[in-house]
Each structure stands twice: as structure tokens, then as C-alpha cells.
C-alpha atoms as a PDB file:
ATOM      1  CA  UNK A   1     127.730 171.530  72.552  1.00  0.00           C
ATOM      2  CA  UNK A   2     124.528 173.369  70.620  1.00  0.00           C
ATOM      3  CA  UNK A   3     121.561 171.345  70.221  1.00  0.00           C
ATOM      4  CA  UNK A   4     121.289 171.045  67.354  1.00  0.00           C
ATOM      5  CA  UNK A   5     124.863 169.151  67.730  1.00  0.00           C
ATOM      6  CA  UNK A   6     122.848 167.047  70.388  1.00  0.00           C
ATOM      7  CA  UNK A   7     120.382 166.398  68.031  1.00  0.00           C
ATOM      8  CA  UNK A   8     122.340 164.992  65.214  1.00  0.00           C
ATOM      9  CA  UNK A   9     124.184 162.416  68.136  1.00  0.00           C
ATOM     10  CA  UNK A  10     120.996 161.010  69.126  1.00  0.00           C
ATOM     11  CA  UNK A  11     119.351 160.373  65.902  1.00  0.00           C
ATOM     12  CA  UNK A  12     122.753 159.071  64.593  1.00  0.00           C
ATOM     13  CA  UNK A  13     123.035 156.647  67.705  1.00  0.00           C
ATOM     14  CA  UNK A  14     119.095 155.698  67.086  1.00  0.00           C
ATOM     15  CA  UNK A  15     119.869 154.895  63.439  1.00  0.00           C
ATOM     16  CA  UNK A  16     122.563 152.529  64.432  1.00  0.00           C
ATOM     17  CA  UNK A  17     121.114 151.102  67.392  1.00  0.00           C
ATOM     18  CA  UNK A  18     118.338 150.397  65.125  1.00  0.00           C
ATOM     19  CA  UNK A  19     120.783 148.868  62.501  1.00  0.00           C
ATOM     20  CA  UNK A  20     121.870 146.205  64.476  1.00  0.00           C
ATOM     21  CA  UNK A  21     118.523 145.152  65.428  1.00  0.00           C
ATOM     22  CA  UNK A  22     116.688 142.575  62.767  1.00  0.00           C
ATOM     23  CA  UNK A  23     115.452 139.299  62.522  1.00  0.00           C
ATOM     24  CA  UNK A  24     117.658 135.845  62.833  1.00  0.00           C
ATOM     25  CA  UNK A  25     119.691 134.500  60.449  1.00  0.00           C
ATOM     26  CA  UNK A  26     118.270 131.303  59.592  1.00  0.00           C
ATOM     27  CA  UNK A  27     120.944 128.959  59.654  1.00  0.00           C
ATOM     28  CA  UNK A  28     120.685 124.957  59.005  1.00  0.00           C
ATOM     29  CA  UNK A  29     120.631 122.605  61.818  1.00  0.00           C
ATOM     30  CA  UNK A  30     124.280 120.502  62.828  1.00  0.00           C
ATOM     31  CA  UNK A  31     123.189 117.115  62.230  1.00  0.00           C
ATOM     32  CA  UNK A  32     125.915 114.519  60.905  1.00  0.00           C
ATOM     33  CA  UNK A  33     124.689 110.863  60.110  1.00  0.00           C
ATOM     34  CA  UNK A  34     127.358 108.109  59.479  1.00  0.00           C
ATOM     35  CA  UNK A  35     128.343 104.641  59.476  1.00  0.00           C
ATOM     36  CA  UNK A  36     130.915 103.610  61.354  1.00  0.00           C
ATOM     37  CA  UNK A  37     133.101 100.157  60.592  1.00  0.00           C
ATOM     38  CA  UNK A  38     132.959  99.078  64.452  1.00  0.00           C
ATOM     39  CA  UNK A  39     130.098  97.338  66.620  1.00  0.00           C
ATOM     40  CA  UNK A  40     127.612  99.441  68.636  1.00  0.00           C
ATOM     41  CA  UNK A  41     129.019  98.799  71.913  1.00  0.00           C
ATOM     42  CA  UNK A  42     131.801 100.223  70.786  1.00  0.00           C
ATOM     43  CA  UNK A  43     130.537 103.213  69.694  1.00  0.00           C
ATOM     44  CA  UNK A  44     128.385 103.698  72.065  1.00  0.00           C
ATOM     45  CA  UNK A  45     131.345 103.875  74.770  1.00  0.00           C
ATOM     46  CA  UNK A  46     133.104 105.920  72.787  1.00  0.00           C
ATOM     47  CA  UNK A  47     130.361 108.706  72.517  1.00  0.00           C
ATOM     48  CA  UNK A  48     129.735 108.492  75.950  1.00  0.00           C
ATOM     49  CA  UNK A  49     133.377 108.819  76.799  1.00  0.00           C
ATOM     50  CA  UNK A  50     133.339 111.966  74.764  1.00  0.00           C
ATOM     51  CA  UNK A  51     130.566 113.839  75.359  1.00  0.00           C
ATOM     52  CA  UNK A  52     131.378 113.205  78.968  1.00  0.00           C
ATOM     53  CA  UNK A  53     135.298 114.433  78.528  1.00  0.00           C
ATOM     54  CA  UNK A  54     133.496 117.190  76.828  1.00  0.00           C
ATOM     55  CA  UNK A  55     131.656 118.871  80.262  1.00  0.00           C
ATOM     56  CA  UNK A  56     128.122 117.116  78.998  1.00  0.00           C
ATOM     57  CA  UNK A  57     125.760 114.853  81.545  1.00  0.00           C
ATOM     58  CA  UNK A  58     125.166 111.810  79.146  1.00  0.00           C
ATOM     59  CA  UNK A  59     121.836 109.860  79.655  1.00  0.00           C
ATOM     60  CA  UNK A  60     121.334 106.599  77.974  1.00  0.00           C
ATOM     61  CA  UNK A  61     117.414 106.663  77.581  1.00  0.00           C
ATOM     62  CA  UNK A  62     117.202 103.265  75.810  1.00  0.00           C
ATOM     63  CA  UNK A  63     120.219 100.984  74.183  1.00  0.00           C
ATOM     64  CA  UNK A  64     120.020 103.292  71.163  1.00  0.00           C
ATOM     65  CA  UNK A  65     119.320 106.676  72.304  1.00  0.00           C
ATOM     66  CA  UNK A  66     121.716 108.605  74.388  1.00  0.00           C
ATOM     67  CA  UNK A  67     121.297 112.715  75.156  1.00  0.00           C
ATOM     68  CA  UNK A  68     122.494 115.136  77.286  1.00  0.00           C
ATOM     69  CA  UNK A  69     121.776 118.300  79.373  1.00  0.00           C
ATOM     70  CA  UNK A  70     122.335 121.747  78.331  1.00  0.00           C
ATOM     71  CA  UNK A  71     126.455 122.610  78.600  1.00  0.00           C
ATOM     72  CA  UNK A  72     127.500 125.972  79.971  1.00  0.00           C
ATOM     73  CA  UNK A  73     130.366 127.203  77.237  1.00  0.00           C
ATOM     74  CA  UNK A  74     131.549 129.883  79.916  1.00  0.00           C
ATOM     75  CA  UNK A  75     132.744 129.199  83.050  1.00  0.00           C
ATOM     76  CA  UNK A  76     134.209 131.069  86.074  1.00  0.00           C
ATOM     77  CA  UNK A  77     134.141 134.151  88.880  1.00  0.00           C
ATOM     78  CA  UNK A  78     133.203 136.499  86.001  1.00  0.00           C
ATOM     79  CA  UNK A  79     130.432 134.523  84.806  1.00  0.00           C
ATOM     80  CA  UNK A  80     127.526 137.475  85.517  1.00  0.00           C
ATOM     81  CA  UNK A  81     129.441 139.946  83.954  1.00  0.00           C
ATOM     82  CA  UNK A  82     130.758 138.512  81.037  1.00  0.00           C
ATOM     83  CA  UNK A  83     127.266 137.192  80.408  1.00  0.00           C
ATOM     84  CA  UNK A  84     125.852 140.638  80.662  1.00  0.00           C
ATOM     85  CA  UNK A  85     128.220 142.281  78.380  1.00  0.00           C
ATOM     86  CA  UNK A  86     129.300 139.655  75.817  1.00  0.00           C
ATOM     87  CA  UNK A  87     126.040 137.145  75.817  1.00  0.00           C
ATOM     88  CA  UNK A  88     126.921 133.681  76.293  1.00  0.00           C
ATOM     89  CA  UNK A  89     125.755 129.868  74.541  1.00  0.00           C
ATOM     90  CA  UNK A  90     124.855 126.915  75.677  1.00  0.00           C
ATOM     91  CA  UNK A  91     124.415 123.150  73.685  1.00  0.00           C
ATOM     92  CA  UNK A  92     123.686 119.876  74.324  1.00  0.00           C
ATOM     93  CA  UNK A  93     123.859 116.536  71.834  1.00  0.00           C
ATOM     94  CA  UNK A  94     121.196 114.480  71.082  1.00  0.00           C
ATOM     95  CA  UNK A  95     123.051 110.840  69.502  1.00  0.00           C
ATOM     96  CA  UNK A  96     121.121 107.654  67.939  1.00  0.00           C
ATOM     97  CA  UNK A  97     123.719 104.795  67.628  1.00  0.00           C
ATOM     98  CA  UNK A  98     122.142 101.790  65.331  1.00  0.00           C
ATOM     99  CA  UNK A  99     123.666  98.541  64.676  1.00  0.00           C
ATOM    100  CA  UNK A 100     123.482  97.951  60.931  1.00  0.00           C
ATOM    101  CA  UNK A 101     125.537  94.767  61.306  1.00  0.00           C
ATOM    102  CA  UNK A 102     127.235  92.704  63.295  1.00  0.00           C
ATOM    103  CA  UNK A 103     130.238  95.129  62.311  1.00  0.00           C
ATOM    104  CA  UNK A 104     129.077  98.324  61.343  1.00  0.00           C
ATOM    105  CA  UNK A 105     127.371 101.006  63.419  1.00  0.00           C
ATOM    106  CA  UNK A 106     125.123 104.117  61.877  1.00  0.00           C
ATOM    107  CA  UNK A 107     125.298 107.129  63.940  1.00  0.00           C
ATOM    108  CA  UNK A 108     123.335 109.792  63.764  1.00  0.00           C
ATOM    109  CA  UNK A 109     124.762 112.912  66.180  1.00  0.00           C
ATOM    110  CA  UNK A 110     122.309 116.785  66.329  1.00  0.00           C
ATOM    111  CA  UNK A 111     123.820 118.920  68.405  1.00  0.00           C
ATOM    112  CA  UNK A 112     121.748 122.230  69.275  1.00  0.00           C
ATOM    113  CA  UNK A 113     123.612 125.373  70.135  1.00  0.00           C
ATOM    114  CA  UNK A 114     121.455 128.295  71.561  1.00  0.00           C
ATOM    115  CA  UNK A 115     123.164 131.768  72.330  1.00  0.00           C
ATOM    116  CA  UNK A 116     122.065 134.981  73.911  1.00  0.00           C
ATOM    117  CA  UNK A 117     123.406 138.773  73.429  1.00  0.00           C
ATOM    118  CA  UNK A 118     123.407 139.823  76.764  1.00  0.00           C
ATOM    119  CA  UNK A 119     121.412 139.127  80.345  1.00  0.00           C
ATOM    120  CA  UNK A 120     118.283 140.545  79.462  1.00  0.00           C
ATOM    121  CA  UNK A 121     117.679 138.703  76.298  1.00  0.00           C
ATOM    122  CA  UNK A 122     116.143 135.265  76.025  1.00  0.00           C
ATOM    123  CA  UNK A 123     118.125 132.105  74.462  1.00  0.00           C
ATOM    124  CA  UNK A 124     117.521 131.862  70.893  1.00  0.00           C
ATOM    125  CA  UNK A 125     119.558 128.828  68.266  1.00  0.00           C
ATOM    126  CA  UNK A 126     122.083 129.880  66.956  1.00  0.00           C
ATOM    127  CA  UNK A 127     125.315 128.455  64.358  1.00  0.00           C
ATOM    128  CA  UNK A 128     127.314 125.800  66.232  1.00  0.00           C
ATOM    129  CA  UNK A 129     130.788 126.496  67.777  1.00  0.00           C
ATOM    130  CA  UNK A 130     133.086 124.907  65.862  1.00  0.00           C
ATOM    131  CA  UNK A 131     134.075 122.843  69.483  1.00  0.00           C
ATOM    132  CA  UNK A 132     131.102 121.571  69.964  1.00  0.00           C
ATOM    133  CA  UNK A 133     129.877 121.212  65.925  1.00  0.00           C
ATOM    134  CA  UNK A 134     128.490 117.838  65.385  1.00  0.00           C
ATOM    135  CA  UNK A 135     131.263 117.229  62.521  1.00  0.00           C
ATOM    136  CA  UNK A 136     133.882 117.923  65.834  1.00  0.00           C
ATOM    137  CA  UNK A 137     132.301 115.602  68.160  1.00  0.00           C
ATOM    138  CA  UNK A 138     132.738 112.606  65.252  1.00  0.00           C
ATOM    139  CA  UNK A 139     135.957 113.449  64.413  1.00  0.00           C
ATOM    140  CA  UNK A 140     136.480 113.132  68.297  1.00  0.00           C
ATOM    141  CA  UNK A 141     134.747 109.575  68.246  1.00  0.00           C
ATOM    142  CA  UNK A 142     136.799 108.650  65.726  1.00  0.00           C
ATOM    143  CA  UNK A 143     139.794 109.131  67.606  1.00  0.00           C
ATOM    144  CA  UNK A 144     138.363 107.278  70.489  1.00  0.00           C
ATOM    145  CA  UNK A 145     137.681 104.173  68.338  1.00  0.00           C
ATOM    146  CA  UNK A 146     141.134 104.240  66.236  1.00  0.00           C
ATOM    147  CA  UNK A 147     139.117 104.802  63.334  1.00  0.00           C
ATOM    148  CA  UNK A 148     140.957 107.302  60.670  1.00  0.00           C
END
């Protein structure tokens, strides 16, 4: 291979590597607020039912406010090196259940997702996996409550 071959590989590989590299997309936050034709006791158990069948660590901070801890998406023996090459994400759910009545509930459910490209590289928010989306996780309490 000439030099000037070797030349011509590196500044094509810069140019790319450079490419790829850029600013975040700005993307809008996954928030979902609705009411919900059931009491707040009810709702309340059912978000805490599913967040919990969902791998999160639900704390009830006060009767309205419930959030959790950070939830791994990847799990297993491979965890390092999958993390390394592929990057990896992470979310956790931040819910506000409201009585508006004696039979109707507002919920309000924000779910941050972070993600990272690779080990080296910090955590930075990212667009929701459509799992753990915010308009999933309702659709999911729904079901719980019987509610179509």
C-alpha cells in the first residue's frame, strides 16, 4: 500500500468519524397527563403494581407523589461488553395521581430516558423506548384497572 493510498484512508476515516459526531437532537420530553374514570386508590395501586412488574423501585413520597429509581434496560453476564460496544439506557418514572372527584383520578406520568454510546461516554436524555414511553406505561394502567 503507497502512502499516498494511506493517506487518502485516514483522512477518509477522519471525515466520517467526524460525521457522526454533532450536537443532540433535541427531542420533547414523554409526559402524558390524563383523567382517569376510577378513584385514586385505585390508581394509585395500579401504577405501583406496574411500575413495579416493570423492574422499577416505586417510592410513595407523599399520598400523591410516587417515583422511582433509575431502571437498568440491559441485563446479564455480558453486561460490560455490550455496554462498551453498543451503549446502553436507563429511565425511571416520575407519577402525580390527583383525585379530581370522588370518581375520577388525573394522572400525570414523565418518564425520563437517558442513554449512552459506549463506556466512556457520560449519560445524556435521550427519546423514550417505546417499552418504557409514558403513553406505554398508561396503556399498561389501563389494563390493570379494566379501563378500555
Amino acid at each position: 500500500m503507497t502512502s499516498r493510498c494511506r493517506r487518502l484512508l485516514a483522512a477518509l476515516s477522519l471525515l466520517a468519524s467526524a460525521a457522526c459526531a454533532g450536537p443532540p437532537i433535541p427531542h420533547a420530553p414523554d409526559i402524558i397527563d390524563v383523567t382517569l374514570a376510577t378513584s385514586a386508590a385505585h390508581v394509585r395501586t395500579a401504577v405501583i403494581q406496574v411500575l413495579t412488574d416493570g423492574g422499577y423501585e416505586v417510592e410513595q413520597t407523599d399520598d400523591q407523589n410516587l417515583t422511582t429509581g433509575y431502571r437498568e434496560e440491559i441485563r446479564g453476564p455480558w453486561d460490560g461488553l455490550l455496554g462498551w460496544r453498543f451503549g446502553t439506557g436507563r429511565s425511571r418514572v416520575d407519577a402525580l395521581v390527583t383525585a379530581a372527584d370522588e370518581q375520577s383520578t388525573r394522572l400525570r406520568l414523565h418518564v425520563l430516558y437517558e442513554g449512552k454510546d459506549g463506556l466512556f461516554t457520560r449519560w445524556e436524555e435521550s427519546p423514550t423506548a417505546l417499552p418504557q414511553s409514558a403513553e406505554n406505561q398508561l396503556r399498561l394502567i389501563k389494563n390493570a384497572l379494566n379501563i378500555l
